[in-house]
Each structure stands twice: as C-alpha cells, then as structure tokens.
N, C-alpha and C. Protein backbone atom coordinates (compact mmCIF):
# COMPACT_ATOMS: atom_id res chain seq x y z
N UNK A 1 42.53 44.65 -44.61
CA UNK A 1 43.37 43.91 -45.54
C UNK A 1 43.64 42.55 -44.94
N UNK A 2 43.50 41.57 -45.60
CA UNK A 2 43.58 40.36 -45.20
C UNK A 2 44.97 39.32 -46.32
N UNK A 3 45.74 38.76 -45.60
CA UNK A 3 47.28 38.47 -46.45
C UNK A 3 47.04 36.82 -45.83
N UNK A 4 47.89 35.77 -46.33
CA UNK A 4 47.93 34.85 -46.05
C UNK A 4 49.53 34.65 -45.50
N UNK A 5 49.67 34.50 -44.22
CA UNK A 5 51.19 34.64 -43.40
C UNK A 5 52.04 33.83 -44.65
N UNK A 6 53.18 34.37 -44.73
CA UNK A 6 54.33 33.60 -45.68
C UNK A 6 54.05 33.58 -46.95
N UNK A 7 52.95 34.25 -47.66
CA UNK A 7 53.01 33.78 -48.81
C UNK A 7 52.98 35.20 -49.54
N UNK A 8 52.86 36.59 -48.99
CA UNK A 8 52.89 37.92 -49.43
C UNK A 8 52.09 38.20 -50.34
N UNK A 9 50.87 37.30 -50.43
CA UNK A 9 49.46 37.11 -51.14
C UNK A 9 48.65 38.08 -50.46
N UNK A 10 48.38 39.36 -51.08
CA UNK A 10 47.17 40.15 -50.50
C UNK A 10 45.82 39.54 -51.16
N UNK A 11 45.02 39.59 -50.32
CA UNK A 11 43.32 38.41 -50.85
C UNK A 11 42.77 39.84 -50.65
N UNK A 12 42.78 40.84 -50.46
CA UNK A 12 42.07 42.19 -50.86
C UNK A 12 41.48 42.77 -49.93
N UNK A 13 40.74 43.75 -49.84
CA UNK A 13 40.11 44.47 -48.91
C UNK A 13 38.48 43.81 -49.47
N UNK A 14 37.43 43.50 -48.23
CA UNK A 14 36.91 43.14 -48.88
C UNK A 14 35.53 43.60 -47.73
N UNK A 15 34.48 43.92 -48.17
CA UNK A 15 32.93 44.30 -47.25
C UNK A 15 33.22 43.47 -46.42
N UNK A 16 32.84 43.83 -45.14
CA UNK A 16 32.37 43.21 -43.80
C UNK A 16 31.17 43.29 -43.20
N UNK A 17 30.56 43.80 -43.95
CA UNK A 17 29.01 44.03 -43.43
C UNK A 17 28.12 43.12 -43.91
N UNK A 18 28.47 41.90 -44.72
CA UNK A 18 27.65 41.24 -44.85
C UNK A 18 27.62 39.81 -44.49
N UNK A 19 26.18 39.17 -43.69
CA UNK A 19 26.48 38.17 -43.01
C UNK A 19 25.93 36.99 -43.59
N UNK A 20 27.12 35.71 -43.57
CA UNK A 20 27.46 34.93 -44.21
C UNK A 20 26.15 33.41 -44.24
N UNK A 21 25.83 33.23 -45.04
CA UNK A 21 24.85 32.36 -45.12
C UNK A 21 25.00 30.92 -43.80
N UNK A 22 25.80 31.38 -42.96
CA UNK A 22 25.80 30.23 -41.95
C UNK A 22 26.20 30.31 -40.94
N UNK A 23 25.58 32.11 -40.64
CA UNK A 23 25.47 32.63 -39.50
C UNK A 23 24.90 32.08 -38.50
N UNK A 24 25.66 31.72 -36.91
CA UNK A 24 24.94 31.14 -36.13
C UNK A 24 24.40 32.06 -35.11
N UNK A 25 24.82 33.51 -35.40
CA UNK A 25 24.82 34.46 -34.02
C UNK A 25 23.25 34.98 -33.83
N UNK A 26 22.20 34.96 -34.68
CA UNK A 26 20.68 34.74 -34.28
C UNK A 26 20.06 33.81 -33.42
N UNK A 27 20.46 32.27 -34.09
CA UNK A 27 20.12 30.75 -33.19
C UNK A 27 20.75 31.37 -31.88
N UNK A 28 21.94 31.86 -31.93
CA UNK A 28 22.67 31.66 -30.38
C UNK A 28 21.93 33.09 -29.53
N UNK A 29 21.57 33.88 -29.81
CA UNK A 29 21.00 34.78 -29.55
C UNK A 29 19.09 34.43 -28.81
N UNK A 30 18.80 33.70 -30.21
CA UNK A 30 17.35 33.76 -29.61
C UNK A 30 17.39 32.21 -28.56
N UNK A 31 18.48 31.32 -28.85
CA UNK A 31 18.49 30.42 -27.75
C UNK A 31 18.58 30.84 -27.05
N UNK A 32 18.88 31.93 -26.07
CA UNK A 32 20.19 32.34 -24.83
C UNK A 32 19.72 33.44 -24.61
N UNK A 33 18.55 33.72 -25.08
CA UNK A 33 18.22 34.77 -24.13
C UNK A 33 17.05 34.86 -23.21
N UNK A 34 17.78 34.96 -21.98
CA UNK A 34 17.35 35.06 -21.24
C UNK A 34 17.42 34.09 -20.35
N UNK A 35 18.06 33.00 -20.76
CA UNK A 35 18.29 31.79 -20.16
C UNK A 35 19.99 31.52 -20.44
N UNK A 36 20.30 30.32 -19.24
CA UNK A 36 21.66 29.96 -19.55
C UNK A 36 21.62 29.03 -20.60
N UNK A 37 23.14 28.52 -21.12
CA UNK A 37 23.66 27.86 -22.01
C UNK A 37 22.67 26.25 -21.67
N UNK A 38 22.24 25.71 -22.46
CA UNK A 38 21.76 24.66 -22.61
C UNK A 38 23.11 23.42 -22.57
N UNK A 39 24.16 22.96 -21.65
CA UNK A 39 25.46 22.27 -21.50
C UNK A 39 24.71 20.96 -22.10
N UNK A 40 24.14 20.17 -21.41
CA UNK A 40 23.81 19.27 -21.89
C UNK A 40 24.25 18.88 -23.63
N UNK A 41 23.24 19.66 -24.09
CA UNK A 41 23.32 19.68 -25.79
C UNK A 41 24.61 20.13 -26.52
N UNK A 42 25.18 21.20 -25.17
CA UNK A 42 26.77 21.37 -25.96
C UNK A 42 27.39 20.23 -25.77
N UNK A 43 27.43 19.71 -24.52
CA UNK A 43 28.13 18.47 -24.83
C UNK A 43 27.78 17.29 -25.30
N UNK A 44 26.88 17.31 -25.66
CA UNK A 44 26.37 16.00 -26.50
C UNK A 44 26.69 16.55 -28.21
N UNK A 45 27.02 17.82 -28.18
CA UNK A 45 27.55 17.77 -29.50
C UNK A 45 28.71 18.19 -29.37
N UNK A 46 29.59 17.88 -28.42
CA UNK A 46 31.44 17.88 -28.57
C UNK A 46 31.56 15.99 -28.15
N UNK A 47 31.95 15.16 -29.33
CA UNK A 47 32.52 14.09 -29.12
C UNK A 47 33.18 13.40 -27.97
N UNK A 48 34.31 14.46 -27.91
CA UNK A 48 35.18 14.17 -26.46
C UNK A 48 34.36 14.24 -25.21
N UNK A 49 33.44 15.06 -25.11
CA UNK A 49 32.94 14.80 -23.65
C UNK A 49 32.16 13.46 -23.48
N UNK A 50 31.92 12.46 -24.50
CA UNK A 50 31.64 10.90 -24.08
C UNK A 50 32.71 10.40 -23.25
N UNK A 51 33.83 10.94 -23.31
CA UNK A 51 35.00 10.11 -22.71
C UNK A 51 35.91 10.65 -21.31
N UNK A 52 36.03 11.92 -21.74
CA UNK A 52 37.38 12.62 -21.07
C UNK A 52 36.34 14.32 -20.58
N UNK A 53 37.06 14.37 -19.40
CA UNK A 53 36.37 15.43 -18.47
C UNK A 53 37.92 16.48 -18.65
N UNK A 54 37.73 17.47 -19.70
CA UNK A 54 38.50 18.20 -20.11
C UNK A 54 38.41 19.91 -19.89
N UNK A 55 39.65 20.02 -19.35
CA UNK A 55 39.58 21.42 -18.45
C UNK A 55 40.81 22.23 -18.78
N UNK A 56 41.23 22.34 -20.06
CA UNK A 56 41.64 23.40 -20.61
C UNK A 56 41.33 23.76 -21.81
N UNK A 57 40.23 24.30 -21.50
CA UNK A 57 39.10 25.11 -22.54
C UNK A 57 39.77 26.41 -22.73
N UNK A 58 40.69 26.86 -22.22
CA UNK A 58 41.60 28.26 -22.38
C UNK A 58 42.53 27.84 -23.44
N UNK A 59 43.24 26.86 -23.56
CA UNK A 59 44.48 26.72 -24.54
C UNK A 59 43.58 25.90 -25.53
N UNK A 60 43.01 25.06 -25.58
CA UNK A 60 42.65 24.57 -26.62
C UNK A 60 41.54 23.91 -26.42
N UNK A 61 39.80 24.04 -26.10
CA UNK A 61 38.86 23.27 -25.99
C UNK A 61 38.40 22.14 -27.11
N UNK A 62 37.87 21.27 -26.81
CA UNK A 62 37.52 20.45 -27.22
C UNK A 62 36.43 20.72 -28.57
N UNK A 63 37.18 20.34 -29.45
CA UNK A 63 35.85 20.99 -30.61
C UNK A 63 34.14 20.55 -30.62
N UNK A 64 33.64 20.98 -30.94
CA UNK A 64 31.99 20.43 -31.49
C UNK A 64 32.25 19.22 -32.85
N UNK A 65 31.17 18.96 -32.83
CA UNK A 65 31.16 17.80 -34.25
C UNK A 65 31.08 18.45 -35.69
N UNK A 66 30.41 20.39 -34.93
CA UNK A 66 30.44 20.59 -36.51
C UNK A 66 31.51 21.33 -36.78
N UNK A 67 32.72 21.98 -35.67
CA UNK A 67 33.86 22.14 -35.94
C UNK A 67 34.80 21.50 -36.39
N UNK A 68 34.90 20.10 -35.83
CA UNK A 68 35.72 18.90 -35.98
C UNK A 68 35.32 18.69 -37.56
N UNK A 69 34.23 18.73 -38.28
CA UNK A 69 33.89 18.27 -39.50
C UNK A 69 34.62 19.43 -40.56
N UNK A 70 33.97 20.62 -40.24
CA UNK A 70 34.52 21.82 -41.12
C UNK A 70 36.29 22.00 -41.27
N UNK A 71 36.59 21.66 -39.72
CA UNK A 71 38.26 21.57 -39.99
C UNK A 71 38.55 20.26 -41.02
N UNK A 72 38.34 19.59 -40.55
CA UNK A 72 38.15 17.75 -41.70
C UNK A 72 37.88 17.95 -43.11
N UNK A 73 36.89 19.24 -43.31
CA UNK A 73 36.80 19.40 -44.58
C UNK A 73 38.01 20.40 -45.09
N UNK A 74 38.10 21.24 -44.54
CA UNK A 74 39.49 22.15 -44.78
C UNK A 74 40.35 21.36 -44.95
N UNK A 75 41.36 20.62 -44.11
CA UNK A 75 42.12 19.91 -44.25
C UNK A 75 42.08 19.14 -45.35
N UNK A 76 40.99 18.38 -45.77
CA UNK A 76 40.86 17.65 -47.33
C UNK A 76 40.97 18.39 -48.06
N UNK A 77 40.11 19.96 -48.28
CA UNK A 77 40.36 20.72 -49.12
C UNK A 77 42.13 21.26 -49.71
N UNK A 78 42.69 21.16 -48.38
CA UNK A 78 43.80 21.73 -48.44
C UNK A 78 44.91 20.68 -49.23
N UNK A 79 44.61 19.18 -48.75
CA UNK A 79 45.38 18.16 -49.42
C UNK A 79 44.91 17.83 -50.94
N UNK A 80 44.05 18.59 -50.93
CA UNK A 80 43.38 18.15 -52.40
C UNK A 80 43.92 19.32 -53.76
N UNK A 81 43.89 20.63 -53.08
CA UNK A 81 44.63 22.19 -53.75
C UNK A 81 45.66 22.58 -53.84
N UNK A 82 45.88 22.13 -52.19
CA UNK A 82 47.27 23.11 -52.28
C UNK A 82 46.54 24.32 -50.57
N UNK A 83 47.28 24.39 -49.76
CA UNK A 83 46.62 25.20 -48.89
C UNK A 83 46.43 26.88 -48.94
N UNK A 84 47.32 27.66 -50.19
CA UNK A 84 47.19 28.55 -50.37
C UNK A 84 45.60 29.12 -50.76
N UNK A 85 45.59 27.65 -51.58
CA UNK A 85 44.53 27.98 -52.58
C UNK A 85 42.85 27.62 -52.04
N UNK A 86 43.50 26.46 -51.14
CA UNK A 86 42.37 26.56 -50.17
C UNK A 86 41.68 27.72 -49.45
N UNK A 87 42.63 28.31 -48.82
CA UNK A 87 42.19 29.59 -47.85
C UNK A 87 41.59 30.63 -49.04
N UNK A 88 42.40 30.46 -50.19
CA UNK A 88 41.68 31.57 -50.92
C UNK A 88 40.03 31.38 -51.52
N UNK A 89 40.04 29.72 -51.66
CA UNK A 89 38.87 29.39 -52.05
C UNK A 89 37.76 29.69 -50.84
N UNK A 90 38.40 29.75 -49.78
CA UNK A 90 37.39 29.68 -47.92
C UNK A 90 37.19 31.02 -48.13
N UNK A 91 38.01 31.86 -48.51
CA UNK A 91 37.80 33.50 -48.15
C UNK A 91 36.58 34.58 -48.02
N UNK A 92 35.46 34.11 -48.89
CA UNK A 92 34.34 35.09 -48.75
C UNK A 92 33.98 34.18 -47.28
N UNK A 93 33.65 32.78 -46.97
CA UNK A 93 32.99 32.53 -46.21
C UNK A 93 34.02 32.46 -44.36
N UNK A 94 35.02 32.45 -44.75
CA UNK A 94 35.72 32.89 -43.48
C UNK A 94 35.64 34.45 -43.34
N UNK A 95 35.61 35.18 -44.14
CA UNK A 95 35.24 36.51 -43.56
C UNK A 95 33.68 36.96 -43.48
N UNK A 96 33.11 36.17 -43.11
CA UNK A 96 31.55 35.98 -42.27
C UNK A 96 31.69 36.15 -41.56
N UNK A 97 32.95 35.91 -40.39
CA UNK A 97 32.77 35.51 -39.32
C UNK A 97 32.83 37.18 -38.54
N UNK A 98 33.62 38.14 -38.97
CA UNK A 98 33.38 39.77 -39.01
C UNK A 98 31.85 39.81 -38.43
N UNK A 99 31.22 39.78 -39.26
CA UNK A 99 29.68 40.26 -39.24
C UNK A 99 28.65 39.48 -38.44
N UNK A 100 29.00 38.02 -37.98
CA UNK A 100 28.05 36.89 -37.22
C UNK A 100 28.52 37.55 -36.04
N UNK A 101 30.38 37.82 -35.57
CA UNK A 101 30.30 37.85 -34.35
C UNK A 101 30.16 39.44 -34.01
N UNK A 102 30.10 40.33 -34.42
CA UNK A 102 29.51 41.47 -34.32
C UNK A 102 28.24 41.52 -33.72
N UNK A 103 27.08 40.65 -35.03
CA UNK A 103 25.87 40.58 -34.75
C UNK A 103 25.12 39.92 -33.03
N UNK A 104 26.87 39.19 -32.80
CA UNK A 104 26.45 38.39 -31.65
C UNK A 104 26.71 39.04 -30.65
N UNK A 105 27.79 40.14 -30.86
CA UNK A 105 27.48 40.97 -29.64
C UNK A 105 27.21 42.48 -29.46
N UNK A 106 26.76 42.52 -30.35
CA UNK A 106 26.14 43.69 -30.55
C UNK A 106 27.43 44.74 -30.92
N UNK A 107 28.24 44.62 -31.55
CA UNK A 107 29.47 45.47 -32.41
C UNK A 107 29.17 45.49 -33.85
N UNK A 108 29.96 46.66 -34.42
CA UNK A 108 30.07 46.98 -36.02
C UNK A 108 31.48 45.81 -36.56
N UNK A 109 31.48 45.30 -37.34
CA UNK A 109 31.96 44.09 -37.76
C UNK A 109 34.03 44.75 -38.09
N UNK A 110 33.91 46.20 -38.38
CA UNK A 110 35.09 47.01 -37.81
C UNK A 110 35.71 46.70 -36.77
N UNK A 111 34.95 46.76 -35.59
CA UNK A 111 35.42 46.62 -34.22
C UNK A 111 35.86 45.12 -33.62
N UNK A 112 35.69 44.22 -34.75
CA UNK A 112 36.26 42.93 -34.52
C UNK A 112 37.67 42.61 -34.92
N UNK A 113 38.36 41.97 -33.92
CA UNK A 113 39.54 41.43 -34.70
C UNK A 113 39.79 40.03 -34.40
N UNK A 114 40.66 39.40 -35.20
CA UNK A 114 40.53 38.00 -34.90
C UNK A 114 42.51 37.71 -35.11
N UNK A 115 42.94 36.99 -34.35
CA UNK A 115 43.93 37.04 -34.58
C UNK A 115 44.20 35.20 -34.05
N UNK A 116 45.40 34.77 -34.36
CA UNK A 116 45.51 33.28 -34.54
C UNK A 116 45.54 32.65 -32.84
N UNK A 117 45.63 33.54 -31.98
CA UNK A 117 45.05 33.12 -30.81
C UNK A 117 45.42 34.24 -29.31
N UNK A 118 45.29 33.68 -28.03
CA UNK A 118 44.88 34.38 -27.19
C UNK A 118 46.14 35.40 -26.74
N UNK A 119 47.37 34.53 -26.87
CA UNK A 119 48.61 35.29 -26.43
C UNK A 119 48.76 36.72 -27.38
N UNK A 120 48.27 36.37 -28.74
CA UNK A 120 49.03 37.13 -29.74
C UNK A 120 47.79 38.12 -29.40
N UNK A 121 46.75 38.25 -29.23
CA UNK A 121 45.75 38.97 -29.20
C UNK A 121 46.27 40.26 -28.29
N UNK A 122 46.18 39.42 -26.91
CA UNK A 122 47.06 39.72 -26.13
C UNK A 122 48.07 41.14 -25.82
N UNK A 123 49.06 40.63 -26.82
CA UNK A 123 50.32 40.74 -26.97
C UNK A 123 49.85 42.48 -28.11
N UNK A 124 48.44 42.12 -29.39
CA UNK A 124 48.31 43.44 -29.95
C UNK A 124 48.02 44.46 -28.86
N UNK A 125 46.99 43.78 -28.20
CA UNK A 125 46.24 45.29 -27.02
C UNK A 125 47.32 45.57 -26.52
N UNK A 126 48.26 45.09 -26.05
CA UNK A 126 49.32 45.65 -24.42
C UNK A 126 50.33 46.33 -25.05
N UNK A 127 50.80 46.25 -26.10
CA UNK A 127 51.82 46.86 -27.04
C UNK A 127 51.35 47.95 -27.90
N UNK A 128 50.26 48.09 -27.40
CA UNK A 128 49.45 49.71 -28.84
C UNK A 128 49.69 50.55 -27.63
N UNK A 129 49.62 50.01 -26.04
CA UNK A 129 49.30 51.15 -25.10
C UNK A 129 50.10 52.37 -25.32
N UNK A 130 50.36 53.66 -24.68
CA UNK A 130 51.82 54.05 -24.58
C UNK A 130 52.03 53.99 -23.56
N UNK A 131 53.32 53.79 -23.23
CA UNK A 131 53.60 53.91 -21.40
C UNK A 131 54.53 54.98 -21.26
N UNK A 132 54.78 55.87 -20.28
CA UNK A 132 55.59 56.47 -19.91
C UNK A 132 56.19 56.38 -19.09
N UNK A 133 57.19 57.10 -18.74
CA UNK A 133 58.58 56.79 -17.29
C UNK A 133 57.15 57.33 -16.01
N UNK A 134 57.55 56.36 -14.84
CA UNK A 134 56.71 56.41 -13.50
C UNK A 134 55.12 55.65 -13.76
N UNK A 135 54.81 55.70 -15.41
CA UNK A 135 53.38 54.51 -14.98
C UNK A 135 53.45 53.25 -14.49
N UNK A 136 52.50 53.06 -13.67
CA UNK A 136 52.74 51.65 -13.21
C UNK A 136 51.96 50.87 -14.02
N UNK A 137 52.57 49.42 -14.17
CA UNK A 137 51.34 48.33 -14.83
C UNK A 137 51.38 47.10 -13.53
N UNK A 138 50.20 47.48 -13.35
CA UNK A 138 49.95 46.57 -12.26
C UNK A 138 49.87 44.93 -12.59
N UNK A 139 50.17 43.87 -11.96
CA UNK A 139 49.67 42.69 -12.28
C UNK A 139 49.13 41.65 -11.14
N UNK A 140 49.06 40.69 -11.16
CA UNK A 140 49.03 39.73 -9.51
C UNK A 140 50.00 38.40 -10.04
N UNK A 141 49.80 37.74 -8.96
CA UNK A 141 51.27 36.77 -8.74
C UNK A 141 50.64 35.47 -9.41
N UNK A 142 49.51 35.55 -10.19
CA UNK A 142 49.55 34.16 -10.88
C UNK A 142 49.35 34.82 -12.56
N UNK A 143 49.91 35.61 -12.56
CA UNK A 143 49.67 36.21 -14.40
C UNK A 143 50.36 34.95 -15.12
N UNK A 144 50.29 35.00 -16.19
CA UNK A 144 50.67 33.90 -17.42
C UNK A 144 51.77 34.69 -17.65
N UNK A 145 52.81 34.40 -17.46
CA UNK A 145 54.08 33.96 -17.81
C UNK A 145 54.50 34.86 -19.45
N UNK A 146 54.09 34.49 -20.32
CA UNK A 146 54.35 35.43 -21.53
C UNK A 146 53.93 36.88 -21.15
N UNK A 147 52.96 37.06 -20.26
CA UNK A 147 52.09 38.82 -20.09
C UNK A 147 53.35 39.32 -19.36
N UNK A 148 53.98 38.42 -18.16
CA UNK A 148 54.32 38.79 -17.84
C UNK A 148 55.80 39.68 -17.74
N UNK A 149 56.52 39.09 -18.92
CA UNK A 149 57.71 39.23 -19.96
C UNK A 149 57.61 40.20 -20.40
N UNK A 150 56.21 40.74 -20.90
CA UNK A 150 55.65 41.89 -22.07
C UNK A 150 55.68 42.77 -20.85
N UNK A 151 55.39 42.75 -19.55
CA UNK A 151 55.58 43.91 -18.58
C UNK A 151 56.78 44.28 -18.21
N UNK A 152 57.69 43.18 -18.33
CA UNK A 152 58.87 43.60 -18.18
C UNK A 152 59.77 44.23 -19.20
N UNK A 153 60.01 43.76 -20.23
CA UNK A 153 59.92 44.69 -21.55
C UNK A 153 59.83 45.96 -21.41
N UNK A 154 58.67 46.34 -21.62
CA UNK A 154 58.30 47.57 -21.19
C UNK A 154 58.21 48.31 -20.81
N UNK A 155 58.38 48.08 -19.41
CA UNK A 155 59.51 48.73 -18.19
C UNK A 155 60.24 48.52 -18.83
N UNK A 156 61.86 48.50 -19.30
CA UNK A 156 62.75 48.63 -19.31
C UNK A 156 62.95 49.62 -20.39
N UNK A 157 62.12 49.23 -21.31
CA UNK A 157 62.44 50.06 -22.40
C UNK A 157 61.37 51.62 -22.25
N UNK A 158 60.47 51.25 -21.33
CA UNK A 158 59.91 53.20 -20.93
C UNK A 158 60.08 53.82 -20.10
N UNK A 159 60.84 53.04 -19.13
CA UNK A 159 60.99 53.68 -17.66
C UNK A 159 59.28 53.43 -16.47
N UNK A 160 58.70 52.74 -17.17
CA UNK A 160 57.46 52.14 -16.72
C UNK A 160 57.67 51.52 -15.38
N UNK A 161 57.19 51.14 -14.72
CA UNK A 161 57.17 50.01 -13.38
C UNK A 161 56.09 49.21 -13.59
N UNK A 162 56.54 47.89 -13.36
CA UNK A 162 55.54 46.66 -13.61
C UNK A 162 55.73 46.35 -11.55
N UNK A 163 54.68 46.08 -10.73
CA UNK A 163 54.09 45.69 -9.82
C UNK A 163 53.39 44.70 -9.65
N UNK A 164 53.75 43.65 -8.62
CA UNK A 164 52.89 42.80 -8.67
C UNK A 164 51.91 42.84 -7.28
N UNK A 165 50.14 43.05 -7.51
CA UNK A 165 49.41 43.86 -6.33
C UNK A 165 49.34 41.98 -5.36
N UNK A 166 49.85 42.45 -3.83
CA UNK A 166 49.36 41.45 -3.34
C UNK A 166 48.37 40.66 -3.02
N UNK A 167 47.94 39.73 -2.67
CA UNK A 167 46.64 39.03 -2.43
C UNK A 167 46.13 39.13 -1.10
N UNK A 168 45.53 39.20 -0.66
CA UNK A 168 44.57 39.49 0.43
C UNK A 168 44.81 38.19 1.08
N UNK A 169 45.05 38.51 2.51
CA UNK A 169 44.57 37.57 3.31
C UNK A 169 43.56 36.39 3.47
C-alpha cells in the first residue's frame, strides 16, 4: 500500500513485478560485471565534481545530471499541479523502482523497501527486533548518535543492555 504522508490519500495497492520502461539495473549490471565502477564517467556525469571534492555521500551525495534533471522536472511538475497530484501523476513510474532494484540485486521486488532515508530505515529494522530483559545490543564508540538513543530506549523500556564493545589497541 502506498499513501502520500499528510494527505490520507491511499494511491492503491499496485503490481510490483513489473519493470519500468527506464530501468537502469541491466546497463548497471552488464557494465559492472566483472569489473569496477567506471568513476571517471560517474563523475563526469555529477556536475559538482567539476568544482568541489565532496565527502558526504552518506547524508546527501551529490546528484548525477540525470537526477538533478528528473528532480527539476518534478519540481516543475509539482509547481505546475499541485504536488499531490504530481506524485499521483509519477506513481506507476516511481513504483519501477521495486522491480529495477530487485533486478539489480538479485531480490523479489517484495523484499524491497524504500523509505525517505537512512535514519528512518534504520530506525524500521531496529524497532521490529524483539528484545528481552539480559539481551545485550552491542555497539562501538563512534555509532551515530540517533542509533544510539534507539539503544537506549530500548534498554529501558525491555530490560535490554546496550554496550559499547571497546576498540583494540
């Protein structure tokens, strides 16, 4: 089931098995195998790397030209509709993305989830666990700061122990 946050718009249950006319997970497949990433060409097609030597590719990397364009077009789309109506108009072809990245790694398009980013992702896996009184959840002394909240939490409310394993000499 797929809803649009805030607007209590269900857009329906809808096939995931079928892959979207602008699937890239073949190209990236028969490029890459067997060989590494071709950087060069990635960065000659992310803009920003003409300029700026950018190193937080974890919170937010630097887009490609054909990301930067497709968001550019969304965004027009969205000032032009209305953004509800945008996403609803995007909807068969944003739920492609089920079945490309499946195809790309070899999963059933089920076993994908996509969620609005890394914390919240995160935040689903560590919170489905169950914990009980005396499990430990281990961590180390440079965890990210939000994970590390969610261990404490948790402990408190299961009787859990959160640990932090030391670092080696």
């Amino acid at each position: 089931m797929v809803s649009c946050s805030g607007s209590g718009t269900v857009l329906g249950r809808i096939k995931r098995d079928t892959v979207p006319d602008n699937d890239m997970s073949t190209i990236i497949q028969q490029k890459t195998a067997g060989m590494g990433l071709d950087v060069a060409r990635l960065r000659a097609e992310t803009p920003g790397c003409a300029h700026v030597l950018h190193l937080n590719a974890s919170g937010s990397a630097l887009p490609s030209q054909r990301t930067l364009d497709a968001t550019l077009h969304h965004l027009k789309l969205e000032a032009d509709i209305g953004g509800y109506e945008a996403a609803a108009k995007a909807h068969d072809e944003l739920e492609g993305f089920y079945p490309s990245v499946a195809r790309l790694i070899g999963a059933a398009p089920d076993e994908i989830a996509f969620v609005e980013n890394a914390t919240r992702a995160w935040d689903l896996a560590f919170y489905s666990l169950e914990f009980k009184p005396g499990d430990r959840i281990l961590t180390c002394v440079s965890e990210y700061s939000s994970n590390y909240i969610s261990y404490l939490q948790v402990a408190r409310k299961t009787g859990s122990m959160s640990a932090v394993v030391a670092r080696r000499a």
